[in-house]
C-alpha atoms as a PDB file:
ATOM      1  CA  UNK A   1     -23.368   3.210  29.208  1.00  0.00           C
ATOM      2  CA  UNK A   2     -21.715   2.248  32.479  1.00  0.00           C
ATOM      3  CA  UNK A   3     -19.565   4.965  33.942  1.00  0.00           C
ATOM      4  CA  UNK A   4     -16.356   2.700  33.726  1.00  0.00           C
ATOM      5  CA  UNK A   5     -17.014   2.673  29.599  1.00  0.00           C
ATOM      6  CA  UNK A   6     -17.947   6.588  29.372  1.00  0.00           C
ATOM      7  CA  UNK A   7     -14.241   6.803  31.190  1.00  0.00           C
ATOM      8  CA  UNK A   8     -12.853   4.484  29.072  1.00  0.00           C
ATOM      9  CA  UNK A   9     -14.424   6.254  25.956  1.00  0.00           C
ATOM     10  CA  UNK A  10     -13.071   9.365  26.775  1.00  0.00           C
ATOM     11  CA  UNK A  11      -9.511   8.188  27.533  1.00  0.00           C
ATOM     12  CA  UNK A  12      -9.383   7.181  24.032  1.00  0.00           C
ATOM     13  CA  UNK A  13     -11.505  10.160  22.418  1.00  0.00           C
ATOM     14  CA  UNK A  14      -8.797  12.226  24.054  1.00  0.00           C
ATOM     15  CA  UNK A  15      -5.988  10.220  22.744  1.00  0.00           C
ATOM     16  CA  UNK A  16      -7.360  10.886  19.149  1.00  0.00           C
ATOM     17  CA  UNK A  17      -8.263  13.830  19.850  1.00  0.00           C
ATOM     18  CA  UNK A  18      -3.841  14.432  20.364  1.00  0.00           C
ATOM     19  CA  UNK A  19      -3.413  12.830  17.081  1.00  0.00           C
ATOM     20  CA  UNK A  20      -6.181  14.980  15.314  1.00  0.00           C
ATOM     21  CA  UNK A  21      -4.039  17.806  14.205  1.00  0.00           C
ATOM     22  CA  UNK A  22      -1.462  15.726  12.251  1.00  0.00           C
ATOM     23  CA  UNK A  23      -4.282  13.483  10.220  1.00  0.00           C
ATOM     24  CA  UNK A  24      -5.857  16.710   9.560  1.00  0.00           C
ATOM     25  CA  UNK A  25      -2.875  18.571   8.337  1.00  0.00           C
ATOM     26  CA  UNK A  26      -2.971  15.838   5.802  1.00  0.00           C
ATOM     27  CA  UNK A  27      -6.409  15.872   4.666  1.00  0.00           C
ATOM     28  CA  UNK A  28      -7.530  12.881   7.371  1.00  0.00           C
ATOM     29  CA  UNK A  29      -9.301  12.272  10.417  1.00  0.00           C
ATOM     30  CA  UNK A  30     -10.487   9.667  12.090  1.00  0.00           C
ATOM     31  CA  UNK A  31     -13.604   8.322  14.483  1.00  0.00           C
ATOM     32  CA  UNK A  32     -14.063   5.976  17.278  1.00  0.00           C
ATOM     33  CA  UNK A  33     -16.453   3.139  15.551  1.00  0.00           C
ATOM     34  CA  UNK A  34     -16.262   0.907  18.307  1.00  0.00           C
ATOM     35  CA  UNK A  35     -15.353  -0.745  21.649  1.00  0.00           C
ATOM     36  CA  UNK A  36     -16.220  -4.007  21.844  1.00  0.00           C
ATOM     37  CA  UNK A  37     -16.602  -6.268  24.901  1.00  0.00           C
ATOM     38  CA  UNK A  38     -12.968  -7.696  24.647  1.00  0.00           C
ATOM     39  CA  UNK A  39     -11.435  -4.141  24.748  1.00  0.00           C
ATOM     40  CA  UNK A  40     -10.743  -4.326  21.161  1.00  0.00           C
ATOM     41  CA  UNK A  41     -11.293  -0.785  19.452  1.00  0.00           C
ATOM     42  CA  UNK A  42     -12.479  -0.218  15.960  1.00  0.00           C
ATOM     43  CA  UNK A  43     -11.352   3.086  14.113  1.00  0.00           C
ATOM     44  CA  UNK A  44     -12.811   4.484  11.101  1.00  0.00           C
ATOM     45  CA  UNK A  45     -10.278   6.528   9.228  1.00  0.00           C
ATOM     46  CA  UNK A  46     -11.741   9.361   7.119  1.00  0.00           C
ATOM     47  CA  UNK A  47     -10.846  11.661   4.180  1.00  0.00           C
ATOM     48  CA  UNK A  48      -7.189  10.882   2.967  1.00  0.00           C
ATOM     49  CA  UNK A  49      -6.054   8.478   5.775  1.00  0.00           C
ATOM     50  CA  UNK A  50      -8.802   6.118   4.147  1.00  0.00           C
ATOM     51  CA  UNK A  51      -6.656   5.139   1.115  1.00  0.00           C
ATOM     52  CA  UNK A  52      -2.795   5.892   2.162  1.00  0.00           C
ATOM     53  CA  UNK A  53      -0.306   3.700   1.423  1.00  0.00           C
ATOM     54  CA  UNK A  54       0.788   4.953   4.954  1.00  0.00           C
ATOM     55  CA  UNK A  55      -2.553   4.017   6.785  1.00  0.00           C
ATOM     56  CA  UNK A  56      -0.605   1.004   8.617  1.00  0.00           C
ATOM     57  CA  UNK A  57       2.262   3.177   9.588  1.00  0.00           C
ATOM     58  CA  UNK A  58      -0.334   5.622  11.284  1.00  0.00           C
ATOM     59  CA  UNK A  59      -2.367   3.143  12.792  1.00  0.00           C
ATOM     60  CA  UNK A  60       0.239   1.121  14.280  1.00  0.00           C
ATOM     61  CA  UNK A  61       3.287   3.296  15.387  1.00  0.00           C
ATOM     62  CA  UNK A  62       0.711   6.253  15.844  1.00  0.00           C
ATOM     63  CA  UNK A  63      -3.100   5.708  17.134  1.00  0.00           C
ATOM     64  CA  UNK A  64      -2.520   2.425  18.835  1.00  0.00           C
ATOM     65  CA  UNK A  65       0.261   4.049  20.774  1.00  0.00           C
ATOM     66  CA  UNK A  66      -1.915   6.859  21.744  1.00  0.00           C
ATOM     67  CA  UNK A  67      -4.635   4.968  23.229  1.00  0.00           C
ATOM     68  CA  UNK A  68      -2.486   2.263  24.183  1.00  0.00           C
ATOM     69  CA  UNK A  69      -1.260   4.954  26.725  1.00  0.00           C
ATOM     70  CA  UNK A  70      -4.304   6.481  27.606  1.00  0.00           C
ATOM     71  CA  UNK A  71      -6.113   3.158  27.883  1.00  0.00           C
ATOM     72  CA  UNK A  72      -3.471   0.223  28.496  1.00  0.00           C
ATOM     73  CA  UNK A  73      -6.608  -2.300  29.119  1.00  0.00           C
ATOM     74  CA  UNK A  74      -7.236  -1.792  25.766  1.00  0.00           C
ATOM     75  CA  UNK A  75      -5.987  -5.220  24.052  1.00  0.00           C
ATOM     76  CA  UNK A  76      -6.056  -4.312  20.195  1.00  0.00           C
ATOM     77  CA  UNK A  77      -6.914  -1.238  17.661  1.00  0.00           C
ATOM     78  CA  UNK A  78      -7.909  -2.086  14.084  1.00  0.00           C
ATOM     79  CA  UNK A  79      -9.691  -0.588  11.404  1.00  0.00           C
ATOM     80  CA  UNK A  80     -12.974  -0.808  11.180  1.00  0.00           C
ATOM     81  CA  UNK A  81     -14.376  -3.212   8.124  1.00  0.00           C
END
């Protein structure tokens, strides 16, 4: 792994790392399943956050923000299929 992509891998494992605490408090989590060569990043979401009806909400107004932040090169975040 190139040192740009380590840095750009822990820009983002930091900016989930800040939402952590609030998927947790709900039973959730989730993990960095990829970062693909068009900056796109793939999230798996874990425990709880897998099947709420709030999943979008979190994903959109919450983890994409985050690393959207951290990382603005990033160009998308979706949910891993």
């Amino acid at each position: 792994m190139s040192s740009e992509n380590e840095d750009l891998r822990n820009r983002i494992e930091t900016a989930l790392d800040s939402m952590r605490p609030y998927l947790q408090g709900d039973g959730g989590d989730v993990r960095l399943f990829a970062i693909n060569e068009d900056l796109s990043v793939e999230l798996e979401l874990l425990g709880n956050c897998e099947s709420c009806h709030m999943s979008n909400m979190t994903m959109k107004a919450g983890l994409e923000v985050a690393i959207k932040r951290a990382a603005p090169e990033v160009t998308s975040v979706r949910v891993a299929v």
